[in-house]
Protein backbone atom coordinates (compact mmCIF):
# COMPACT_ATOMS: atom_id res chain seq x y z
CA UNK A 1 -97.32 -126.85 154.05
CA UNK A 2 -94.82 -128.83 155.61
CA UNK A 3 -94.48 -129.33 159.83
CA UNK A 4 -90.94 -127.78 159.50
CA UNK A 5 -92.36 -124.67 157.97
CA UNK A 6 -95.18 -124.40 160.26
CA UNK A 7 -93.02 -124.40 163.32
CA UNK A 8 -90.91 -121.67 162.24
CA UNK A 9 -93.45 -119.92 161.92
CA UNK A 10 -95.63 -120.58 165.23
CA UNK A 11 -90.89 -119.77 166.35
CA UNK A 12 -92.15 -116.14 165.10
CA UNK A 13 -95.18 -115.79 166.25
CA UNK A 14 -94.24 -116.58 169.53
CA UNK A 15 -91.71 -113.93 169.93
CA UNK A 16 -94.10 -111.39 168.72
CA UNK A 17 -96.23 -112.49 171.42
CA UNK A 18 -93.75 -113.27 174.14
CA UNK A 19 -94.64 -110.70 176.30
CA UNK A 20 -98.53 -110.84 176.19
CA UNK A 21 -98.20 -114.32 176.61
CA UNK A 22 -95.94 -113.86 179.50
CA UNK A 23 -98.14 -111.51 181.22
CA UNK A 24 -101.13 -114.77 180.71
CA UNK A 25 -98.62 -116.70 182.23
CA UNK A 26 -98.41 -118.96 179.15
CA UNK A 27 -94.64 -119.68 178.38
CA UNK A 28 -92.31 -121.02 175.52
CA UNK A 29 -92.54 -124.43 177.30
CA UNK A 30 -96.34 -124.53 177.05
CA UNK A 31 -96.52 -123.11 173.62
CA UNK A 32 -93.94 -125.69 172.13
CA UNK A 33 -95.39 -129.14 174.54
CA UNK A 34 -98.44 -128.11 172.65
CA UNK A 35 -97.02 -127.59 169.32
CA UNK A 36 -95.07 -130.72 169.09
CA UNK A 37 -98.13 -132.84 170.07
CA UNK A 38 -100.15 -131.89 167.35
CA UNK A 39 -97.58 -131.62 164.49
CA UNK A 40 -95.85 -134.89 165.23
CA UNK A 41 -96.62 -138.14 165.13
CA UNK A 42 -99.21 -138.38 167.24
CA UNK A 43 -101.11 -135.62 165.97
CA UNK A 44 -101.52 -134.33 162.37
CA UNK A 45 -98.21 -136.10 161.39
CA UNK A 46 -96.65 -133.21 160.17
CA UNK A 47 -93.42 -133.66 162.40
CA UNK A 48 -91.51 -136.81 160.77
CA UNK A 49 -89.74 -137.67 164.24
CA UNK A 50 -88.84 -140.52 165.72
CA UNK A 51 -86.61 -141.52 168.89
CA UNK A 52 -83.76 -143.42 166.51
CA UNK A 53 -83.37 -140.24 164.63
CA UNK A 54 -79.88 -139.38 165.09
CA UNK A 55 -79.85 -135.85 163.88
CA UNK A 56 -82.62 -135.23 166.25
CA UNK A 57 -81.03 -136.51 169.59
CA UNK A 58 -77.45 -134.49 168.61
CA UNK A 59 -79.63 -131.25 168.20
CA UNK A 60 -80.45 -131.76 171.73
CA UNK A 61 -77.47 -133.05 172.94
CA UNK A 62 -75.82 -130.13 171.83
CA UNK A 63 -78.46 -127.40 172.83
CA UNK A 64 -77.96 -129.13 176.52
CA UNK A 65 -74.31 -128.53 176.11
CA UNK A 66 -74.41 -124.81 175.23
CA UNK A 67 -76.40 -124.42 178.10
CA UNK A 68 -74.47 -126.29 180.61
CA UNK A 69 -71.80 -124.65 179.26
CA UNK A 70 -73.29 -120.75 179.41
CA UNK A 71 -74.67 -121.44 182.99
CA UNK A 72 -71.15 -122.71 184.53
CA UNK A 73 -68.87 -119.79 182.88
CA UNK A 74 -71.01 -116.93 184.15
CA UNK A 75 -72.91 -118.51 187.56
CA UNK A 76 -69.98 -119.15 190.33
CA UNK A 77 -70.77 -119.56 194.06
CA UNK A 78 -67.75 -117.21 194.73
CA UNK A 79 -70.51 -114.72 192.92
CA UNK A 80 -72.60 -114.82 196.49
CA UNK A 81 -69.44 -113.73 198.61
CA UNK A 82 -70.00 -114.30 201.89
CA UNK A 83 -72.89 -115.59 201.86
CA UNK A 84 -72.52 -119.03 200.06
CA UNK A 85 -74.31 -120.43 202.50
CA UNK A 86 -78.02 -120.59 200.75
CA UNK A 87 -76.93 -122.13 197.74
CA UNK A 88 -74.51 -124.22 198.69
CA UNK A 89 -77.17 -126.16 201.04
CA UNK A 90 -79.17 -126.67 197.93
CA UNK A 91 -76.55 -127.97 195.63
CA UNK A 92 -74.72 -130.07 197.93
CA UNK A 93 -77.31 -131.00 200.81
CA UNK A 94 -80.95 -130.83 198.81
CA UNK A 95 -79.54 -132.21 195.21
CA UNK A 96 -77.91 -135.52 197.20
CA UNK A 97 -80.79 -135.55 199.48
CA UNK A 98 -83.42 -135.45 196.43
CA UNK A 99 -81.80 -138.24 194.28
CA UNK A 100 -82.05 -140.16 197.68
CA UNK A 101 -85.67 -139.76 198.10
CA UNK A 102 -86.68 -140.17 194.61
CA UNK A 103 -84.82 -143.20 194.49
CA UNK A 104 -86.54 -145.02 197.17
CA UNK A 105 -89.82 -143.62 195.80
CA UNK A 106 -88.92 -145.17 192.20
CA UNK A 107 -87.81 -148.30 194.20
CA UNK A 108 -90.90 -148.44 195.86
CA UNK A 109 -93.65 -147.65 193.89
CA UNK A 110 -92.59 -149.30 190.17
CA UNK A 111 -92.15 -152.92 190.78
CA UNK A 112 -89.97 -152.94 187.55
CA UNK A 113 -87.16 -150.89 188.63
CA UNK A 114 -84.17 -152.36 190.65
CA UNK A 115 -81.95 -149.60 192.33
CA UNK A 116 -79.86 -148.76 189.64
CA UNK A 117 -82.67 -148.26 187.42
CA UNK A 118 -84.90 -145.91 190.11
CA UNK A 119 -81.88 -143.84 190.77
CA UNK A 120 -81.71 -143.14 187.40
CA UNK A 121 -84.84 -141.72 187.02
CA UNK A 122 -84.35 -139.89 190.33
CA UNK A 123 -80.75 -138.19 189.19
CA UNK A 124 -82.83 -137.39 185.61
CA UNK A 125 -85.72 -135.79 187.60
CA UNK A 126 -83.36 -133.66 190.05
CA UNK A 127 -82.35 -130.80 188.12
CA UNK A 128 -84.01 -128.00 188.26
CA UNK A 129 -85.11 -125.17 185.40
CA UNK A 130 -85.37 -122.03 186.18
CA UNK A 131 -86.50 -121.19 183.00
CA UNK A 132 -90.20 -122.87 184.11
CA UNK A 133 -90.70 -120.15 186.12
CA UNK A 134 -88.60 -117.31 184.92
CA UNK A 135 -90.92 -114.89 186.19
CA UNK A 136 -89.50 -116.11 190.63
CA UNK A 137 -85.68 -115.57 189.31
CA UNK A 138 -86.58 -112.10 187.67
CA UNK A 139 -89.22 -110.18 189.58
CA UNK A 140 -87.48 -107.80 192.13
CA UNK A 141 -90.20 -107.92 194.39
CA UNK A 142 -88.44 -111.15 195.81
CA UNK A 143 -85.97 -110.68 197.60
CA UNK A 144 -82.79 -110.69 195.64
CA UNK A 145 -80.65 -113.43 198.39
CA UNK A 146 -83.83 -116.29 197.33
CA UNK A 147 -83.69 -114.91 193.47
CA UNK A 148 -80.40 -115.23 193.32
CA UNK A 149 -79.83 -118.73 194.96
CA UNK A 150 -82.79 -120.34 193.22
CA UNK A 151 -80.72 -118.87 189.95
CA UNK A 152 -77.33 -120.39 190.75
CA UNK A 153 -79.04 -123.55 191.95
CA UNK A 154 -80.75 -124.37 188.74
CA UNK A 155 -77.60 -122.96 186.67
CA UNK A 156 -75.20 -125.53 188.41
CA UNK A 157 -77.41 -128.71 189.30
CA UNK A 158 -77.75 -130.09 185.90
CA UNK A 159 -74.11 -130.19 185.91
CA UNK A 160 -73.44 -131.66 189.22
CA UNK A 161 -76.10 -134.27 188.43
CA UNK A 162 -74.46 -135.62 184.78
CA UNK A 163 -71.35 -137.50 186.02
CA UNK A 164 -74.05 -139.46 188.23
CA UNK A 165 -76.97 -139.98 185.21
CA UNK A 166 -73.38 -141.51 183.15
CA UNK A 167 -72.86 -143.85 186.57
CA UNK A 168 -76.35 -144.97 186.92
CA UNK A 169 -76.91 -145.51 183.67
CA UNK A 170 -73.94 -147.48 182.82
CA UNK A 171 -75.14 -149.70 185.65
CA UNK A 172 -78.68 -150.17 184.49
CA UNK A 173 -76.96 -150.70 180.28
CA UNK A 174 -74.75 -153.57 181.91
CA UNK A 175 -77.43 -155.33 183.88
CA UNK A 176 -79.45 -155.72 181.14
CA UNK A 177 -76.92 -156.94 178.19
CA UNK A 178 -75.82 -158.88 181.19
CA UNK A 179 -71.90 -157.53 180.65
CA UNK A 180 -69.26 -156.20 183.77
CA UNK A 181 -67.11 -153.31 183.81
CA UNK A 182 -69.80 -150.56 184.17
CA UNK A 183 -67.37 -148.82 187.07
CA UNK A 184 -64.48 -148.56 184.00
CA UNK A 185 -66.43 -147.23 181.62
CA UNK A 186 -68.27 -144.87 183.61
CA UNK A 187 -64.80 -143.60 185.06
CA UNK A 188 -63.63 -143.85 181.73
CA UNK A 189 -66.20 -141.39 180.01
CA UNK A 190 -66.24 -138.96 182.83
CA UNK A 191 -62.45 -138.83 182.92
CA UNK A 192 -61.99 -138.45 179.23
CA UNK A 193 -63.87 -135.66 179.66
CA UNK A 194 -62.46 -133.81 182.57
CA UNK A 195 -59.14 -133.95 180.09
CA UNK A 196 -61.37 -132.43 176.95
CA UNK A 197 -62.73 -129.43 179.79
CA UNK A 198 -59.08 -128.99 180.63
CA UNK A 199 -58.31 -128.65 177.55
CA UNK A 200 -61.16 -126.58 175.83
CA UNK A 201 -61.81 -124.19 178.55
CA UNK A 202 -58.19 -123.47 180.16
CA UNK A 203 -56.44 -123.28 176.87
CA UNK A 204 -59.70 -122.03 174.67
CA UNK A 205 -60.17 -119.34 177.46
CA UNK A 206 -56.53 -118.42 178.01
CA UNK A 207 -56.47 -118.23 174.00
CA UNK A 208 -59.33 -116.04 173.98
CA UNK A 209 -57.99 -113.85 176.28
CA UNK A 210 -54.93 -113.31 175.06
CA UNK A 211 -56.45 -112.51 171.12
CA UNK A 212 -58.59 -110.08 173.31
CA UNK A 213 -55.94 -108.04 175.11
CA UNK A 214 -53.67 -107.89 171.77
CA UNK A 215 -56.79 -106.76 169.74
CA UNK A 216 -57.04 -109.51 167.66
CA UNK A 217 -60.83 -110.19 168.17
CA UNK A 218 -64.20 -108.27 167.64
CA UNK A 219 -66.83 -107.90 169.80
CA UNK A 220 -68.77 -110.65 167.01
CA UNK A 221 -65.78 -112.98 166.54
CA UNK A 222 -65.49 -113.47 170.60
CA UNK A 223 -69.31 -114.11 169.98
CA UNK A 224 -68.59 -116.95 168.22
CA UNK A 225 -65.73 -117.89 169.69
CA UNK A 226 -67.09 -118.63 172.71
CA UNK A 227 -70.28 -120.83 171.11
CA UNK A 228 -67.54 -122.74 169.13
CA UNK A 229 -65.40 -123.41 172.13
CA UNK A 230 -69.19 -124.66 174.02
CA UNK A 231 -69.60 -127.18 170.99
CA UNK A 232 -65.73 -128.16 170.81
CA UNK A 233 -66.18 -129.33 174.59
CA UNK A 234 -69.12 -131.32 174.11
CA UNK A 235 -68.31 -132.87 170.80
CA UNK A 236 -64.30 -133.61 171.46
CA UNK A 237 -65.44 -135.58 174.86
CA UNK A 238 -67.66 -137.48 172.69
CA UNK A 239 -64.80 -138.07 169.57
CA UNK A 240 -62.72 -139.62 172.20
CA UNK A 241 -65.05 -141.71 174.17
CA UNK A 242 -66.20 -139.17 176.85
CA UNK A 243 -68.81 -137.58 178.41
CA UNK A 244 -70.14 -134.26 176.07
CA UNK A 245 -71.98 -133.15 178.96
CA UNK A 246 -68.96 -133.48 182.10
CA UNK A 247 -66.88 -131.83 179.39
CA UNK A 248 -69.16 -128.80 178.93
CA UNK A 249 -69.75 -128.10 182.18
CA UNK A 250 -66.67 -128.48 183.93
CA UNK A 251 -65.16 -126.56 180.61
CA UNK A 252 -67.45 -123.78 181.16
CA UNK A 253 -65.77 -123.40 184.94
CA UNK A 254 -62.60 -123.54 183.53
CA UNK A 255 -62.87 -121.05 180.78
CA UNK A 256 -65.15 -119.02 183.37
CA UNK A 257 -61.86 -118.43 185.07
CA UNK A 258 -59.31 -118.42 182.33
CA UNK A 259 -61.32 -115.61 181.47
CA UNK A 260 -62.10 -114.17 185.06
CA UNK A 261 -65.96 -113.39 183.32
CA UNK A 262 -65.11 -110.81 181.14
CA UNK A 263 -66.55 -112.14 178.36
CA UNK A 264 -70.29 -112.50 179.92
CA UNK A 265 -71.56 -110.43 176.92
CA UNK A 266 -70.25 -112.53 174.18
CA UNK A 267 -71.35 -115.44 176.38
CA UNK A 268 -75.03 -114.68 175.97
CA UNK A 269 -74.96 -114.46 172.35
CA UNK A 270 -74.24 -118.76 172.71
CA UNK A 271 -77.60 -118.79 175.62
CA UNK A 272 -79.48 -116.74 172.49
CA UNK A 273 -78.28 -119.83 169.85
CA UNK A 274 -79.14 -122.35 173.15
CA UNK A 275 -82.99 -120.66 173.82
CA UNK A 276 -83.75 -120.49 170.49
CA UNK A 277 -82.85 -124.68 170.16
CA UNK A 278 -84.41 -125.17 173.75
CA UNK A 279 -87.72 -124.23 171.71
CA UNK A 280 -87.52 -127.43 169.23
CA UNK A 281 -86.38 -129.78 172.52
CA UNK A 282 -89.51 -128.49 174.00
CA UNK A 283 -91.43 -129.09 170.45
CA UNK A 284 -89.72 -132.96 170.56
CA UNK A 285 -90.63 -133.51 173.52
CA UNK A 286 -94.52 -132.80 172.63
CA UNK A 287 -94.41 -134.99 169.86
CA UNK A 288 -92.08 -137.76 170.98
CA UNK A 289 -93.32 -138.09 174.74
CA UNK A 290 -95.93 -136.07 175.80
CA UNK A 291 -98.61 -136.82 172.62
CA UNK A 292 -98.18 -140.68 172.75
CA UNK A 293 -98.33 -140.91 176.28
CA UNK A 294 -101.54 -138.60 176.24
CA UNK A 295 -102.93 -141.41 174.05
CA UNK A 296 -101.86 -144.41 175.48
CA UNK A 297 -102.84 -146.33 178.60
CA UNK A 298 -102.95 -143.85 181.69
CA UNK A 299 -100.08 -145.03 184.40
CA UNK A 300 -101.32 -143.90 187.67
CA UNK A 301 -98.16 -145.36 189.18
CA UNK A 302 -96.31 -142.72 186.75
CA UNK A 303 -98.38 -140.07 187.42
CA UNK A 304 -98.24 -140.79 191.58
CA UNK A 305 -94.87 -140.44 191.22
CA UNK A 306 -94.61 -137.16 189.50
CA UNK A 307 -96.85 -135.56 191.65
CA UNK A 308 -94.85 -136.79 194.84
CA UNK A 309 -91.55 -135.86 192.88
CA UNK A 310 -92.90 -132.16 192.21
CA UNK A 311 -94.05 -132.01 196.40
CA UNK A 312 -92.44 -134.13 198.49
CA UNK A 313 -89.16 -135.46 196.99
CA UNK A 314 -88.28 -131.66 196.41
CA UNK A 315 -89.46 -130.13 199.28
CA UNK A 316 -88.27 -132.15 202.27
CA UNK A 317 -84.63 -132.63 201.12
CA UNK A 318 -84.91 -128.17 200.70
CA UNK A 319 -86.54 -127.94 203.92
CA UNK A 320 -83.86 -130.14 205.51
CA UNK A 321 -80.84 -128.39 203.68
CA UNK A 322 -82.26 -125.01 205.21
CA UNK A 323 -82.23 -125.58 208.82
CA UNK A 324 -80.53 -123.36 210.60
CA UNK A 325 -80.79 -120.64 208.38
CA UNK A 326 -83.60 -119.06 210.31
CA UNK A 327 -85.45 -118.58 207.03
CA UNK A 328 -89.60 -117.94 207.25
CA UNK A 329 -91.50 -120.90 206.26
CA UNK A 330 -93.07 -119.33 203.49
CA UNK A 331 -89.63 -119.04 202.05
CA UNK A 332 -89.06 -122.97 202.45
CA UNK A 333 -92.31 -123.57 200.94
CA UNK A 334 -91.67 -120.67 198.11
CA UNK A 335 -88.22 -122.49 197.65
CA UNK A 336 -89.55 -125.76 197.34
CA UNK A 337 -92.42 -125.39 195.27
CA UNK A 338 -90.25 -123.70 192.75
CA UNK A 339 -87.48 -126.54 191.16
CA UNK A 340 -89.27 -127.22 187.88
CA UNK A 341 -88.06 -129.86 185.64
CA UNK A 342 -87.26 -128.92 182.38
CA UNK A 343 -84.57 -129.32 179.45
CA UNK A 344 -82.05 -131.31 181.42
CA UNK A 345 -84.09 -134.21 182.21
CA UNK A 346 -85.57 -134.41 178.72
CA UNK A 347 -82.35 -134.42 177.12
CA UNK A 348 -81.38 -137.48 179.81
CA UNK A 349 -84.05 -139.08 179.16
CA UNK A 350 -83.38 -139.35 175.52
CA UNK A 351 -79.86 -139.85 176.27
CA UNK A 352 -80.96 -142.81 178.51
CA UNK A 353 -83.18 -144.57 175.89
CA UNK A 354 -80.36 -144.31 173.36
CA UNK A 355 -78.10 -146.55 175.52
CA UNK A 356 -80.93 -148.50 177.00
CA UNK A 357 -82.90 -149.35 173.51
CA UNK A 358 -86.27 -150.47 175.07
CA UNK A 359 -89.06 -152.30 172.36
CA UNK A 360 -91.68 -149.75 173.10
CA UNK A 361 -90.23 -146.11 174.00
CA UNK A 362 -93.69 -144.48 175.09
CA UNK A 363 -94.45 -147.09 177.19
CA UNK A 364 -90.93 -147.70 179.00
CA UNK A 365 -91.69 -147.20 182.66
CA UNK A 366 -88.61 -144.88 182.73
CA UNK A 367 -90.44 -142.17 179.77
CA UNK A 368 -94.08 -142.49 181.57
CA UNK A 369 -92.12 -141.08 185.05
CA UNK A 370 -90.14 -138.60 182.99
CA UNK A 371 -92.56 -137.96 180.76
CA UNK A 372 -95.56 -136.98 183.82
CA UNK A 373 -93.42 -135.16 185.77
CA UNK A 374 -92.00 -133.05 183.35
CA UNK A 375 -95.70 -132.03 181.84
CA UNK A 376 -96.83 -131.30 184.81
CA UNK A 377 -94.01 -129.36 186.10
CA UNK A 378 -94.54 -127.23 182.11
CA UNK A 379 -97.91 -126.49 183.45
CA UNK A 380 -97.80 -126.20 187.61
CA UNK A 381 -95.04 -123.90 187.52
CA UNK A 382 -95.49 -121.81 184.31
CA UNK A 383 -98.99 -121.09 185.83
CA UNK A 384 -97.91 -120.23 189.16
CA UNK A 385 -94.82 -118.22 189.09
CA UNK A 386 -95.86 -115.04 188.22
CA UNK A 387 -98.89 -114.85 190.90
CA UNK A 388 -96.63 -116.50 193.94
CA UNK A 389 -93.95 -114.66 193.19
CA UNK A 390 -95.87 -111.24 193.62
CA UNK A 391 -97.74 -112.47 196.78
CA UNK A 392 -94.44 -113.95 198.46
CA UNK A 393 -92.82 -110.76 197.35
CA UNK A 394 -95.54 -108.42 198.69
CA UNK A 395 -95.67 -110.69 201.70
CA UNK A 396 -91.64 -110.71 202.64
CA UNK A 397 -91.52 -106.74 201.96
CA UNK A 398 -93.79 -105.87 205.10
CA UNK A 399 -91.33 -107.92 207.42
CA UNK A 400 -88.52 -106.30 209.23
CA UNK A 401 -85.29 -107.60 210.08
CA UNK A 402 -85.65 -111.26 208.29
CA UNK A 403 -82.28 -113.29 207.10
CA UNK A 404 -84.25 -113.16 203.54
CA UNK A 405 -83.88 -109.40 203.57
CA UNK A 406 -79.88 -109.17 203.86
CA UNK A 407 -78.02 -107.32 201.62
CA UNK A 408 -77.31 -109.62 198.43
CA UNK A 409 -74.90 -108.96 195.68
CA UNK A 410 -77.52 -108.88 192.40
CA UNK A 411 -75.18 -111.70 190.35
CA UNK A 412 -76.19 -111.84 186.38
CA UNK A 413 -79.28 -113.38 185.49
CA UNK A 414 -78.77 -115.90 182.67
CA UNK A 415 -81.09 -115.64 179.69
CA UNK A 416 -83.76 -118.25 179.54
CA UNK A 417 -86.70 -116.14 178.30
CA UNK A 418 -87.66 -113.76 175.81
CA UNK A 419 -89.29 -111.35 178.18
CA UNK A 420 -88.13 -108.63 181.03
CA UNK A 421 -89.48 -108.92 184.42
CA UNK A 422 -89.62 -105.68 186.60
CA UNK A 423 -91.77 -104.65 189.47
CA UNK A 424 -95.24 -103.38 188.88
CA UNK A 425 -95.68 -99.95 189.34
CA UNK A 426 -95.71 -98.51 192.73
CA UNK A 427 -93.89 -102.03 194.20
CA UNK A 428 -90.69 -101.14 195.80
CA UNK A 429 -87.68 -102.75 195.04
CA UNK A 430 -86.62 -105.28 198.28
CA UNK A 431 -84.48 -103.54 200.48
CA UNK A 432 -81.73 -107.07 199.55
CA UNK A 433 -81.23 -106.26 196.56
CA UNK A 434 -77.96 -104.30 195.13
CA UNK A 435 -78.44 -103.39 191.29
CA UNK A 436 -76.24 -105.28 188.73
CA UNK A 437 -73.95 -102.76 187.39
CA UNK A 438 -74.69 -104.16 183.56
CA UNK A 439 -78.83 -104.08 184.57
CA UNK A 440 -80.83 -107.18 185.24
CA UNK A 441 -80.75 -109.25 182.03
CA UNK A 442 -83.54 -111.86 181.78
């Protein structure tokens, strides 16, 4: 039977299972780490992958894109109202300040890095994944103001964080072919594709709209209108020498409000095609990272630094960025415990040893970082999520008159999972939250 056969099965049986498996507190990430590490290469062989496959890095290239795409149409800070203020602070205070910190870590600690080289792994280990812990985003016994900013957070730093992985890592490809002019192409590629956004998702959305109020369109065609206009951004960036990911983002904003959201239904069909392709990324990574770095040499400089990265370089820069809020320090520590690393920063990675073409892949310095802190952020947060989340729940509900406890709008969750999250019975729902019109989609 051939690897490719096997995993769509183990695809199948996993969504039979999804939510038993949930309720274990085993998730897709877990299930397909462990998959890919003992099909591919590294295991039983059955996985013929390799990091110069081509086909393999545009499948996630373009499974980052509809994402980063998805997230930016339908998760807007206007969506908060007045009360910008939590997620703001953690976009634009905690993202900077966490690239900061994990820079001079990576500076410090790996004797091979310069600074260009350890803020690259910093700016590919600072997005966060919400999907990792699905069940803190979902369950209503949190209160629906840190749900919901922990949601917009993870659905817009990926984004933010690209133009600065192109930057860094234009600097890092030039000092080591030993060329200049890493500032023009940088500007070059993210420019490019700030003209292919304009264009896709202004025009795209305006066109969409228009089809839409004349008739023109079905409820299946704006389906796939929309998941043609996410690849469009992402691959005409690339034809003309930009960024896919700039372009996919900042086209997702713009066709987000050529549209003014009112095509958030047909835009989940395009996070359905993304989750299902998220599942192979995860089942790549297994094989291509996670196995051979199993069964190599141990780095306990990588490891050091994931574990610091996981703790410390994500929750001092949240702590910081919440001062003033008067928010419980349970929350602070709830908040930043949970920024798991996920798909982003294995798609950067991969993007990053396309460019940088090292000898030995598994045993770059750059994959061992990436490599430990994204395992261990699978496994840390998949486990914990679904127990902290009830106990800080349970624990906020008996409080009185707490700034986590105002009244929140409820914004659209953005599918990530296979499974539903509600309260278990006899939990009241926190006094924050205001339903979602359309229902709580997870």
């Amino acid at each position: 039977m051939s690897g490719l056969t096997i995993l769509a099965a183990v695809f199948a049986l996993y969504a039979l299972l999804a939510g038993r498996l949930d309720r274990l507190s085993v998730t897709a990430p877990m299930v397909f780490v462990v998959v890919g590490a003992v099909l591919g290469p590294g295991g039983v062989g059955l996985l013929k992958l390799s990091f110069s496959n081509e086909t393999i890095l545009a499948i996630t290239e373009i499974t980052l894109a509809l994402l980063l795409f998805a997230d930016a149409s339908t998760v807007r800070l206007r969506d908060v109202e007045g009360d910008a203020s939590l997620p703001s602070r953690l976009l634009f205070m905690g993202l900077p300040l966490t690239v900061a910190l994990g820079t001079m870590l990576a500076f410090l600690m790996e004797p091979g890095f310069g600074w260009a080289a350890a803020a690259l792994v910093a700016t590919i280990l600072a997005p966060t994944d919400a999907a990792l812990g699905l069940a803190v985003v979902t369950n209503r016994a949190v209160p629906g103001r840190i749900r919901r900013a922990l949601n917009i957070e993870s659905g817009l730093n990926d984004g933010l964080s690209t133009p600065f992985v192109t930057l860094f890592l234009a600097i890092v490809v030039s000092e080591e072919s030993g060329t200049q002019g890493w500032v023009v192409a940088a500007v070059t590629q993210i420019g490019l594709a700030v003209v292919a956004a304009l264009v896709v998702g202004l025009a795209g959305g305006w066109l969409v709209s228009r089809a839409r109020s004349h008739r023109w369109t079905s409820g299946t065609s704006e389906q796939l209108a929309v998941l043609a206009l996410a690849v469009l951004a992402y691959t005409g960036a690339v034809a003309i020498g930009g960024n896919g990911f700039v372009a996919a983002f900042l086209g997702g904003l713009l066709f987000g409000q050529a549209t003014q959201r009112r095509l958030d239904g047909p835009v989940e069909f395009s996070e359905t095609i993304g989750l299902f392709m998220s599942f192979f990324v995860w089942t790549l990574f297994g094989a291509l990272f996670v196995g051979p770095v199993l069964r190599g040499n141990t780095y306990w400089t990588a490891v050091g630094y994931a574990v610091l990265s996981l703790t410390v370089v994500r929750m001092l820069p949240v702590a910081l960025s919440l001062i003033g809020l008067g928010m419980q320090r349970r929350t602070v520590l709830f908040m930043g415990w949970f920024g798991p690393r996920g798909l982003a920063s294995v798609v950067f990675t991969l993007v990053a040893l396309e460019d940088m073409k090292p000898a030995s892949p598994d045993q770059s310095p750059l994959v061992q970082v990436a490599t430990w802190t994204i395992l261990l952020s699978v496994v840390a947060h998949g486990v914990t999520a679904r127990r902290l989340s009830a106990r800080y729940g349970a624990r906020m509900s008996s409080l009185g008159n707490v700034p986590e406890l105002a009244p929140a709008y409820e914004p659209r969750m953005r599918r990530r999972g296979l499974t539903r999250h509600t309260p278990p019975q006899g939990d009241t729902v926190d006094r924050g939250d205001i339903p979602d019109p359309g229902g709580e989609r997870g």
